[in-house]
N, C-alpha and C. Protein backbone atom coordinates (compact mmCIF):
# COMPACT_ATOMS: atom_id res chain seq x y z
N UNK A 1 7.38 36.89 -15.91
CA UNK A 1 7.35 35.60 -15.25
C UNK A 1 7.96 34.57 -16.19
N UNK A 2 9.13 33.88 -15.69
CA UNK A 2 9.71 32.64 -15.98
C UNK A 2 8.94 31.38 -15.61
N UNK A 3 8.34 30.51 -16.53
CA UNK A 3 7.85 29.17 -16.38
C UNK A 3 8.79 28.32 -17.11
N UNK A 4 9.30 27.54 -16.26
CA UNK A 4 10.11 26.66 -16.68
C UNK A 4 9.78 25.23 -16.28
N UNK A 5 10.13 24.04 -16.92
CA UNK A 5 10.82 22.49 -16.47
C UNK A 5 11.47 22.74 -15.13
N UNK A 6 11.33 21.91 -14.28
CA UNK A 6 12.13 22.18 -12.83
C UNK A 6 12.13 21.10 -12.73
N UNK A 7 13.47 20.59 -11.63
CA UNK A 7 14.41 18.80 -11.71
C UNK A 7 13.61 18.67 -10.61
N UNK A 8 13.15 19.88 -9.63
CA UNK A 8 13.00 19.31 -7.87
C UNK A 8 14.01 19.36 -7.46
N UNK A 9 15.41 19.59 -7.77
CA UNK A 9 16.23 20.20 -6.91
C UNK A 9 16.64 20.89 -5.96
N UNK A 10 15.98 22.28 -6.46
CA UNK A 10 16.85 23.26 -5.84
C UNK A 10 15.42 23.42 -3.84
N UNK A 11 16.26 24.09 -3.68
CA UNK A 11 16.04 24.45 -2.32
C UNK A 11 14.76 25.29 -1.86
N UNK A 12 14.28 26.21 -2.65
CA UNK A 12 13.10 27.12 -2.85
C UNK A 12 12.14 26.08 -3.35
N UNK A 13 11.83 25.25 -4.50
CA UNK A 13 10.84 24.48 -4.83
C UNK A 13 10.57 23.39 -3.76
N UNK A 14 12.14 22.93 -3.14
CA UNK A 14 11.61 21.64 -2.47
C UNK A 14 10.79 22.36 -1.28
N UNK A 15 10.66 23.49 -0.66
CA UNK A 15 10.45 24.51 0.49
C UNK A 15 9.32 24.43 0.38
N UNK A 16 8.77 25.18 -0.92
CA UNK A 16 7.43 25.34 -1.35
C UNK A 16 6.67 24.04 -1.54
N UNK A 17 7.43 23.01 -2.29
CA UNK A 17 6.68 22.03 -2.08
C UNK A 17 6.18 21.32 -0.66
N UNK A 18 6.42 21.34 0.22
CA UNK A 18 6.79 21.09 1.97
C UNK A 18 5.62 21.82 2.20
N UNK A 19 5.91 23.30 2.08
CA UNK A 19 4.15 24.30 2.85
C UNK A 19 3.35 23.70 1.93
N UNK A 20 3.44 23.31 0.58
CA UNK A 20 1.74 22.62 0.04
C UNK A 20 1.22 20.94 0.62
N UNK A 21 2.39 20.39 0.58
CA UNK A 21 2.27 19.20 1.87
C UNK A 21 1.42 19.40 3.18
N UNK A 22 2.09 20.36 3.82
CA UNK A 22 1.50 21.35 5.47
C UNK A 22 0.09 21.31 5.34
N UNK A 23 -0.01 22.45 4.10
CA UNK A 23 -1.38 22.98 3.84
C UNK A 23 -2.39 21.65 3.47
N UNK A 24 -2.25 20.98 2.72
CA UNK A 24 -3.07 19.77 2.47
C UNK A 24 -3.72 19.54 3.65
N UNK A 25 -2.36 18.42 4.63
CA UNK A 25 -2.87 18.07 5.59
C UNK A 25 -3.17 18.93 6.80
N UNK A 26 -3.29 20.59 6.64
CA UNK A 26 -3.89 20.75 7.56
C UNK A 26 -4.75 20.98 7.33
N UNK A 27 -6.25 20.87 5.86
CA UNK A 27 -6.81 20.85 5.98
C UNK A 27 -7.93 19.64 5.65
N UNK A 28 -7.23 18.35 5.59
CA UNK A 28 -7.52 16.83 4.90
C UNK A 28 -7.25 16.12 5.55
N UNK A 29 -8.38 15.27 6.11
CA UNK A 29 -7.83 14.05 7.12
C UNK A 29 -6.66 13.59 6.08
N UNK A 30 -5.36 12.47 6.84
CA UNK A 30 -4.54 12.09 6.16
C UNK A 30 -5.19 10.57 4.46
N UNK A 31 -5.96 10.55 4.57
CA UNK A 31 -6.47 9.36 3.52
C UNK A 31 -7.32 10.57 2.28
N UNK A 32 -7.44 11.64 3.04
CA UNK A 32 -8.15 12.51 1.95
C UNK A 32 -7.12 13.09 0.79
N UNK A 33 -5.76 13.22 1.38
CA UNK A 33 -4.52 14.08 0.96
C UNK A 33 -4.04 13.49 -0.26
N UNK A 34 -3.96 14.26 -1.61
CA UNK A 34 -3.74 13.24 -2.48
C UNK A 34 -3.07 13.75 -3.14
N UNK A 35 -2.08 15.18 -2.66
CA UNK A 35 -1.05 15.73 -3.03
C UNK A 35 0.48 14.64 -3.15
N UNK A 36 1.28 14.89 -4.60
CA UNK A 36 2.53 14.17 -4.27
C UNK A 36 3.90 14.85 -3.65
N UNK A 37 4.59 13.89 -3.46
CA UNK A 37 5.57 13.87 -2.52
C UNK A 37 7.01 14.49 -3.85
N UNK A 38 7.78 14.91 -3.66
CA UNK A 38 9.29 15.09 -4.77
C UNK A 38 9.34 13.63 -5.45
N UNK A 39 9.46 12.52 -4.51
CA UNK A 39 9.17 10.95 -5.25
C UNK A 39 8.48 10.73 -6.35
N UNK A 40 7.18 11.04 -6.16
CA UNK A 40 5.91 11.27 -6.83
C UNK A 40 5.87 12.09 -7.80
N UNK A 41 6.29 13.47 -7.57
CA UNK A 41 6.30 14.27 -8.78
C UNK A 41 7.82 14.44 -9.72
N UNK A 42 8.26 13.23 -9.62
CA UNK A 42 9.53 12.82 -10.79
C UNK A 42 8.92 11.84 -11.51
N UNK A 43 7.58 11.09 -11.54
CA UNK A 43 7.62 9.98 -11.98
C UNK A 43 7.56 10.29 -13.31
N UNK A 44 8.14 9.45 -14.24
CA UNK A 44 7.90 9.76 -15.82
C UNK A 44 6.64 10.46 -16.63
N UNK A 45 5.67 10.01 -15.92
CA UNK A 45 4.21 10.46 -16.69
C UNK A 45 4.21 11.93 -16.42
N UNK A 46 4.68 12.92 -15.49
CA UNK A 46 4.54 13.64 -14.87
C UNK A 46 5.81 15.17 -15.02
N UNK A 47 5.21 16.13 -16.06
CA UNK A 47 5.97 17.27 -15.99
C UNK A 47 5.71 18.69 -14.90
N UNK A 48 6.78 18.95 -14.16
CA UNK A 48 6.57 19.65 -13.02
C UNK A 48 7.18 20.94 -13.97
N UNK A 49 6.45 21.96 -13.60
CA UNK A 49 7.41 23.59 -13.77
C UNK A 49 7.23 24.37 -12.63
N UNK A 50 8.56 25.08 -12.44
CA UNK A 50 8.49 26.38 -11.54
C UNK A 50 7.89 27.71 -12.46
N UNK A 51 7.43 28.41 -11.70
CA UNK A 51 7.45 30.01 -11.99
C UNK A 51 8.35 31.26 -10.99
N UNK A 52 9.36 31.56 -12.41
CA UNK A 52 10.00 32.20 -11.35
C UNK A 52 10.09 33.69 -11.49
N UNK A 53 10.68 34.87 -10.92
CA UNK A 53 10.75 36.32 -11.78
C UNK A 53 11.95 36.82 -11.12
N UNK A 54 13.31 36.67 -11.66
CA UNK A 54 14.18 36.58 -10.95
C UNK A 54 14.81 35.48 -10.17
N UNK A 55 15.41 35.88 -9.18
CA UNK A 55 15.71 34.91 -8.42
C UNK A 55 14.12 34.62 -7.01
N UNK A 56 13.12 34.88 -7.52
CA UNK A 56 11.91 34.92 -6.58
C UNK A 56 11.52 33.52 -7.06
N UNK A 57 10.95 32.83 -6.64
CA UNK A 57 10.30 31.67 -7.07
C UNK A 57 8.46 32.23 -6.87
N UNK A 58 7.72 31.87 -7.50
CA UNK A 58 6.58 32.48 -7.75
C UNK A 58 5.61 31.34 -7.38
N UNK A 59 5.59 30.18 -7.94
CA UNK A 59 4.75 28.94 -7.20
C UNK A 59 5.17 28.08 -8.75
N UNK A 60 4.28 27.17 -8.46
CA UNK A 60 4.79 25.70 -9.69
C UNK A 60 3.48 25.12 -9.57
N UNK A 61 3.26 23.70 -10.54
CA UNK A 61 2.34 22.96 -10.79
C UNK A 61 3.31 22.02 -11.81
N UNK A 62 1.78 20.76 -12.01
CA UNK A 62 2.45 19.77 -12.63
C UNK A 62 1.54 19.18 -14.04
N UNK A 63 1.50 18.50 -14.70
CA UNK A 63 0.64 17.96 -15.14
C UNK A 63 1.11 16.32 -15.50
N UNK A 64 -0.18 15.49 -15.05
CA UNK A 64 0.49 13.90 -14.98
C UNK A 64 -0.32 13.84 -16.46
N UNK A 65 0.31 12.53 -17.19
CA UNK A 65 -0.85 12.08 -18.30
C UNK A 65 -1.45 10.77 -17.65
N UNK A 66 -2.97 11.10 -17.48
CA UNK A 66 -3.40 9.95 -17.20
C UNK A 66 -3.96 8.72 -18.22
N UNK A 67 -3.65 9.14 -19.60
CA UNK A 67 -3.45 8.58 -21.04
C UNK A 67 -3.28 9.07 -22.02
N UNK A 68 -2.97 8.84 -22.84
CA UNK A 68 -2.77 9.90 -24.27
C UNK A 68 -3.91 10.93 -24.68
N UNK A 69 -4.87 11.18 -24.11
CA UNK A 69 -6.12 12.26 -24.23
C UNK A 69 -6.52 12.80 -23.37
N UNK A 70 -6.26 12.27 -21.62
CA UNK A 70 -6.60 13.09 -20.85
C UNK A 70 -5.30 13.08 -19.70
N UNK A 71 -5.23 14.74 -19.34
CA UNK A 71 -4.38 14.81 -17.77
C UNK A 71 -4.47 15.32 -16.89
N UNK A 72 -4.11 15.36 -15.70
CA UNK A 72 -4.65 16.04 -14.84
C UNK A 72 -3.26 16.70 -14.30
N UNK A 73 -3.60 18.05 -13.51
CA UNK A 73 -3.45 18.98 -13.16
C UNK A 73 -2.68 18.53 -11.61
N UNK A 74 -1.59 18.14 -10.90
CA UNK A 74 -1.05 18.56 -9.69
C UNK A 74 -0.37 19.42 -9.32
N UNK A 75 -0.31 19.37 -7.50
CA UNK A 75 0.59 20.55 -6.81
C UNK A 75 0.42 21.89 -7.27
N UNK A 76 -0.56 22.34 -7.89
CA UNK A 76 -0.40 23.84 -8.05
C UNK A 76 -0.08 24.59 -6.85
N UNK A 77 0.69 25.70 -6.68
CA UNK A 77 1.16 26.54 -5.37
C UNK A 77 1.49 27.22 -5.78
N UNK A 78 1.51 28.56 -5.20
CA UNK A 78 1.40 30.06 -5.27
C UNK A 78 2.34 30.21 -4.05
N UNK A 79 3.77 30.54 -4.06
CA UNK A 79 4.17 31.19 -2.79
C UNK A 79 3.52 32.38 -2.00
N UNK A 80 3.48 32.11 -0.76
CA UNK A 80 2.65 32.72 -0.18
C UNK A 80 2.71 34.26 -0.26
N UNK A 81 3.88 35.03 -1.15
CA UNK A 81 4.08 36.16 -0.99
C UNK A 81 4.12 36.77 -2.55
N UNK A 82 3.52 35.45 -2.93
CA UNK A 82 2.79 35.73 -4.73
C UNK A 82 1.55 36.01 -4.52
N UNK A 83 0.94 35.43 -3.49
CA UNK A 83 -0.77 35.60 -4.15
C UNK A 83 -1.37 36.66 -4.27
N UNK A 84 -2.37 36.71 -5.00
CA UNK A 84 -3.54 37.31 -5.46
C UNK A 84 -2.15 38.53 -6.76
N UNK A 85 -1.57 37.55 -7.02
CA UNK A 85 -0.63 38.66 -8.09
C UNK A 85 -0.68 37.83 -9.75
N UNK A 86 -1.59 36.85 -10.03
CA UNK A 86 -1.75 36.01 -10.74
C UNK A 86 -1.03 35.07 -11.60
N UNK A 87 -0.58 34.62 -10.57
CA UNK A 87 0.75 33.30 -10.47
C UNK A 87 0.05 32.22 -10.72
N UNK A 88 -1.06 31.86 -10.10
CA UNK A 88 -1.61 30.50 -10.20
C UNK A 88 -2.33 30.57 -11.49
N UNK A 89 -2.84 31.81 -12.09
CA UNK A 89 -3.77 31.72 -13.43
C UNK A 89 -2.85 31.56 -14.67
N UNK A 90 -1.75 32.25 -14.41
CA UNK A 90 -0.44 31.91 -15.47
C UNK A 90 -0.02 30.52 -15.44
N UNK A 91 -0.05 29.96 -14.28
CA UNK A 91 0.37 28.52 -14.12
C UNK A 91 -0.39 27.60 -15.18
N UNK A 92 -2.22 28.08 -14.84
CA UNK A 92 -3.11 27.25 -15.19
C UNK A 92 -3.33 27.35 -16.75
N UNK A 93 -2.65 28.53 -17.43
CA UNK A 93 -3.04 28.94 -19.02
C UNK A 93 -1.79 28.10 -19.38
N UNK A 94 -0.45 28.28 -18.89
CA UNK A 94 0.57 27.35 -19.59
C UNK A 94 0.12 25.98 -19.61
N UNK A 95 -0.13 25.25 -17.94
CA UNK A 95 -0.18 24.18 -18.23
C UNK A 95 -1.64 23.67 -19.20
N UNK A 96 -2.39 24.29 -19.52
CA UNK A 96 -3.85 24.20 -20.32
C UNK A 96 -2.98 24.46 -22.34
N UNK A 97 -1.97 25.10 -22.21
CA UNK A 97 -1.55 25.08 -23.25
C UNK A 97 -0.43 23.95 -23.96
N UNK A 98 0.39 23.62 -22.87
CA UNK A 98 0.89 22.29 -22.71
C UNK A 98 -0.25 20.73 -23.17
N UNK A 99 -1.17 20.93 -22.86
CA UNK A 99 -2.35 19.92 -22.48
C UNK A 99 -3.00 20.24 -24.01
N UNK A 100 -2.91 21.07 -24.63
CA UNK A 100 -3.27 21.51 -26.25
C UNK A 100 -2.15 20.95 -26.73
N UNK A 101 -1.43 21.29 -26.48
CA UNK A 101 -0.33 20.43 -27.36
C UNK A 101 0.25 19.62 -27.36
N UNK A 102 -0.44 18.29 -26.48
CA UNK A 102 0.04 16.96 -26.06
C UNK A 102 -1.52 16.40 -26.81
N UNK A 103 -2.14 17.37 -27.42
CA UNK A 103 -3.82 16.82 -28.10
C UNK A 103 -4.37 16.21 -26.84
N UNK A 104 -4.43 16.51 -25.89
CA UNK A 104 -5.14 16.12 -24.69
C UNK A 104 -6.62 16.58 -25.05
N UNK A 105 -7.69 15.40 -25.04
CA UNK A 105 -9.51 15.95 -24.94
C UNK A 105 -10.06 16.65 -23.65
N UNK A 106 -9.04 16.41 -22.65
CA UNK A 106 -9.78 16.82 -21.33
C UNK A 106 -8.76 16.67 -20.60
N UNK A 107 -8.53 17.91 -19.35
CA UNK A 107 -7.81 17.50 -18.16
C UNK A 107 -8.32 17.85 -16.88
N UNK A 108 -8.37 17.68 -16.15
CA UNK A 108 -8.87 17.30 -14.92
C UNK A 108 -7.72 17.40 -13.65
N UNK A 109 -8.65 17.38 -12.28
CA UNK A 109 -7.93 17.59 -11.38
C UNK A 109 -8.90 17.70 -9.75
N UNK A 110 -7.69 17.29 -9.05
CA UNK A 110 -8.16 16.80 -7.76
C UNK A 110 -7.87 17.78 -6.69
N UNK A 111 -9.00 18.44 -6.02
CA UNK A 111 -8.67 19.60 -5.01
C UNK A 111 -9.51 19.23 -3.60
N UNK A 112 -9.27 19.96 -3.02
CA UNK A 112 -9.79 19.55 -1.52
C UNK A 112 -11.14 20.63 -1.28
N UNK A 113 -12.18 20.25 -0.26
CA UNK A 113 -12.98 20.55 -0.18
C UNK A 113 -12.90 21.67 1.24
N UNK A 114 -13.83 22.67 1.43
CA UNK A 114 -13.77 23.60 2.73
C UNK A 114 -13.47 24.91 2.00
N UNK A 115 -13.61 26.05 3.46
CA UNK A 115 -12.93 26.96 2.76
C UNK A 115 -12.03 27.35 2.68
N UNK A 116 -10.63 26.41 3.12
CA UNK A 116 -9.61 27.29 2.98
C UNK A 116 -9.31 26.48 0.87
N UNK A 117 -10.11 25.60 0.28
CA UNK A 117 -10.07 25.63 -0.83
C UNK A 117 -11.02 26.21 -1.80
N UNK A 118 -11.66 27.46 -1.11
CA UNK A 118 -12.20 27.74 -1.99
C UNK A 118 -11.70 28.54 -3.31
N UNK A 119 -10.81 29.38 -2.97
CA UNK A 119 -9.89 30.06 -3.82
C UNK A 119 -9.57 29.25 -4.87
N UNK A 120 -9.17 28.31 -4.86
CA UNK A 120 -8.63 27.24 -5.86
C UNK A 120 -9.78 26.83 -6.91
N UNK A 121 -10.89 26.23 -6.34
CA UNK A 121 -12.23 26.36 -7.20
C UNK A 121 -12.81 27.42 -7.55
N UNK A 122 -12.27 28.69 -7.32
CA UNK A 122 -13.05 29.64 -8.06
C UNK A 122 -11.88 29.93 -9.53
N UNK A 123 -10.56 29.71 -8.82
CA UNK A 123 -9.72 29.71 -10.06
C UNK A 123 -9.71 28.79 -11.42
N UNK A 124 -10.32 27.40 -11.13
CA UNK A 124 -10.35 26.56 -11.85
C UNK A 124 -11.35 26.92 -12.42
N UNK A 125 -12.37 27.25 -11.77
CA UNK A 125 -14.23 27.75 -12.39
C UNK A 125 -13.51 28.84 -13.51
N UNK A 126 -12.96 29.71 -13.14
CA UNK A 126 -12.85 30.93 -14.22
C UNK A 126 -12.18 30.73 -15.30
N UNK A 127 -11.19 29.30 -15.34
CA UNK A 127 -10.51 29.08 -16.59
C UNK A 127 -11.10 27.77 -16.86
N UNK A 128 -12.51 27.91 -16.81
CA UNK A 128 -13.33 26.61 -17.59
C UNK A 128 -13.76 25.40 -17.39
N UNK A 129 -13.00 25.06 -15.43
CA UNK A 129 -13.29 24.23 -15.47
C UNK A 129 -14.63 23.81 -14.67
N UNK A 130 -15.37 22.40 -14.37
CA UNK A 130 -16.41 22.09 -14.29
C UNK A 130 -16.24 21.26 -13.04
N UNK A 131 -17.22 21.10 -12.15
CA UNK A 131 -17.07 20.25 -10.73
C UNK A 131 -17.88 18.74 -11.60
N UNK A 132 -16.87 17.75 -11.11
CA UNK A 132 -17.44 16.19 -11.71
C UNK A 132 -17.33 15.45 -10.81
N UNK A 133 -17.71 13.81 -11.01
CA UNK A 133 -17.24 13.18 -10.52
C UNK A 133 -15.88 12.68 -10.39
N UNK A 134 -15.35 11.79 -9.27
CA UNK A 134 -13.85 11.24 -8.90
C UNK A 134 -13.61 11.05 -10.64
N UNK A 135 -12.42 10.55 -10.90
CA UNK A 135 -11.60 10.29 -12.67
C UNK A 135 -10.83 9.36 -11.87
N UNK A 136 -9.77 8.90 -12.58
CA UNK A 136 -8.90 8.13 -12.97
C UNK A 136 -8.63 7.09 -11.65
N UNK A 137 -8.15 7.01 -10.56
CA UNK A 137 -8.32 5.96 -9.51
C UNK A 137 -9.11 7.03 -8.16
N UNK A 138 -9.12 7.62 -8.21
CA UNK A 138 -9.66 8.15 -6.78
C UNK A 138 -10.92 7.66 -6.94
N UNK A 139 -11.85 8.07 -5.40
CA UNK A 139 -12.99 7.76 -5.49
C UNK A 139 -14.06 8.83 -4.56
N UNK A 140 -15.20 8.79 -4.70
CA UNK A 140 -16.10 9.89 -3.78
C UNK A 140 -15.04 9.78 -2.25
N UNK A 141 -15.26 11.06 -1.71
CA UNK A 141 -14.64 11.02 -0.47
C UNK A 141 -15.46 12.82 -0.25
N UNK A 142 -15.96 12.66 0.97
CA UNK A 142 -16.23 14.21 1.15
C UNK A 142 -15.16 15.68 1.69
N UNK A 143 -13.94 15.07 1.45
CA UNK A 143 -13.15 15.82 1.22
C UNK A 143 -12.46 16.41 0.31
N UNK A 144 -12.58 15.63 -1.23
CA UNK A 144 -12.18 16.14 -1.90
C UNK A 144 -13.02 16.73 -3.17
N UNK A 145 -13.11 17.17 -3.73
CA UNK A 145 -13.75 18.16 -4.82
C UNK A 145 -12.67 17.56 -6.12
N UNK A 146 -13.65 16.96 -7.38
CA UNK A 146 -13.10 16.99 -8.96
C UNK A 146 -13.52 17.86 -9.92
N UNK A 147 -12.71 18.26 -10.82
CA UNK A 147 -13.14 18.83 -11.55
C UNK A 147 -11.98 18.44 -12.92
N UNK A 148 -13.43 18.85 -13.90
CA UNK A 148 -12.38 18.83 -15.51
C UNK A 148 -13.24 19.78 -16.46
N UNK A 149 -12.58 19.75 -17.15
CA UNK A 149 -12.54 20.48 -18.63
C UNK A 149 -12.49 19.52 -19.94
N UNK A 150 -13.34 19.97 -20.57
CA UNK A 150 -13.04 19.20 -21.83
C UNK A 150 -12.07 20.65 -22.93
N UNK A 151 -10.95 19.99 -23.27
CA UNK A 151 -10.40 21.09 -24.00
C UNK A 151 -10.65 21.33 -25.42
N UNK A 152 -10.56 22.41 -26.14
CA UNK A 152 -10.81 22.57 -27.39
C UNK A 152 -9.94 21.87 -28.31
N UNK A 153 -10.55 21.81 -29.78
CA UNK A 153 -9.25 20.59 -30.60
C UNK A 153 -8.68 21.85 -31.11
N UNK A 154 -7.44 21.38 -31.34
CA UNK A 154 -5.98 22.48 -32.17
C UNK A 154 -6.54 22.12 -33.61
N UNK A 155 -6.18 22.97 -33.80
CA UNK A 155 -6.23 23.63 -35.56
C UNK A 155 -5.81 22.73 -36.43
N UNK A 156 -6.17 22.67 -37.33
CA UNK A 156 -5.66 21.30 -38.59
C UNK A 156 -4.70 22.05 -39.21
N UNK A 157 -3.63 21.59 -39.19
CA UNK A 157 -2.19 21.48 -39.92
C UNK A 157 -2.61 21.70 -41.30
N UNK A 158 -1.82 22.66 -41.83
CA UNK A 158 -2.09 22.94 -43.34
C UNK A 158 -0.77 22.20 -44.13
């Protein structure tokens, strides 16, 4: 598996990004949906990667900084003809390793509630993370589910 920087260009990511759009709102009233748009996920604060293996595109995620110590986690997606092949857990160890090496204390992230998200919270549960309250501007809504992690500190430089 190829994890790379991705511009939002090409034709397969913008695709995939579109069915995680779909999927949101088909399961989030529209004020619950707090997935971004290609607009949204160029903004400066905000590094997007694909996963690819070949010419297959595998799914992507993002990570925004919501300040110099903590970030959170968007758009994770698994093409639908990746899953259960552990695309999204590779996603979640790079970008958790990225987030170590930006000295991030904690990152966090915003998922939707029901069961077609449960999959997603059991993935986050298994790589550490914790159900909290809303973070950075969101707020209680019974649609959406938070969660974070406090991350471990990196090693002292010899």
């Amino acid at each position: 598996m190829n994890i790379r920087v991705d511009d939002l260009s090409g034709a397969k990511v913008q695709a995939l990004l579109a069915a995680h759009l779909r999927g949101m709102h088909d399961h989030s009233p529209p004020e619950s949906v707090h997935a971004l748009d290609l607009d949204g996920l160029r903004a400066n604060d905000i590094t997007f990667w694909s996963a690819w293996e070949g010419k297959a595109l595998l799914g992507c995620g993002a990570l925004k900084e919501l300040d110099t110590t903590h970030g959170e986690i968007k758009s994770m997606r698994t093409a639908e003809a990746h899953l259960g092949k552990g695309v999204a857990s590779a996603l979640v160890e790079y970008i958790l390793g990225v987030a170590r090496e930006r000295g991030y204390t904690r990152l966090s992230l915003e998922t939707g509630s029901g069961d077609a998200f449960e999959p997603a919270h059991a993935l986050y549960l298994k790589h550490g993370f914790e159900f909290c309250g809303p973070f950075g501007d969101y707020t209680n809504d019974p649609f959406n589910r938070f969660m974070t992690r406090q991350m471990e500190s990196r090693p002292a430089a010899d």
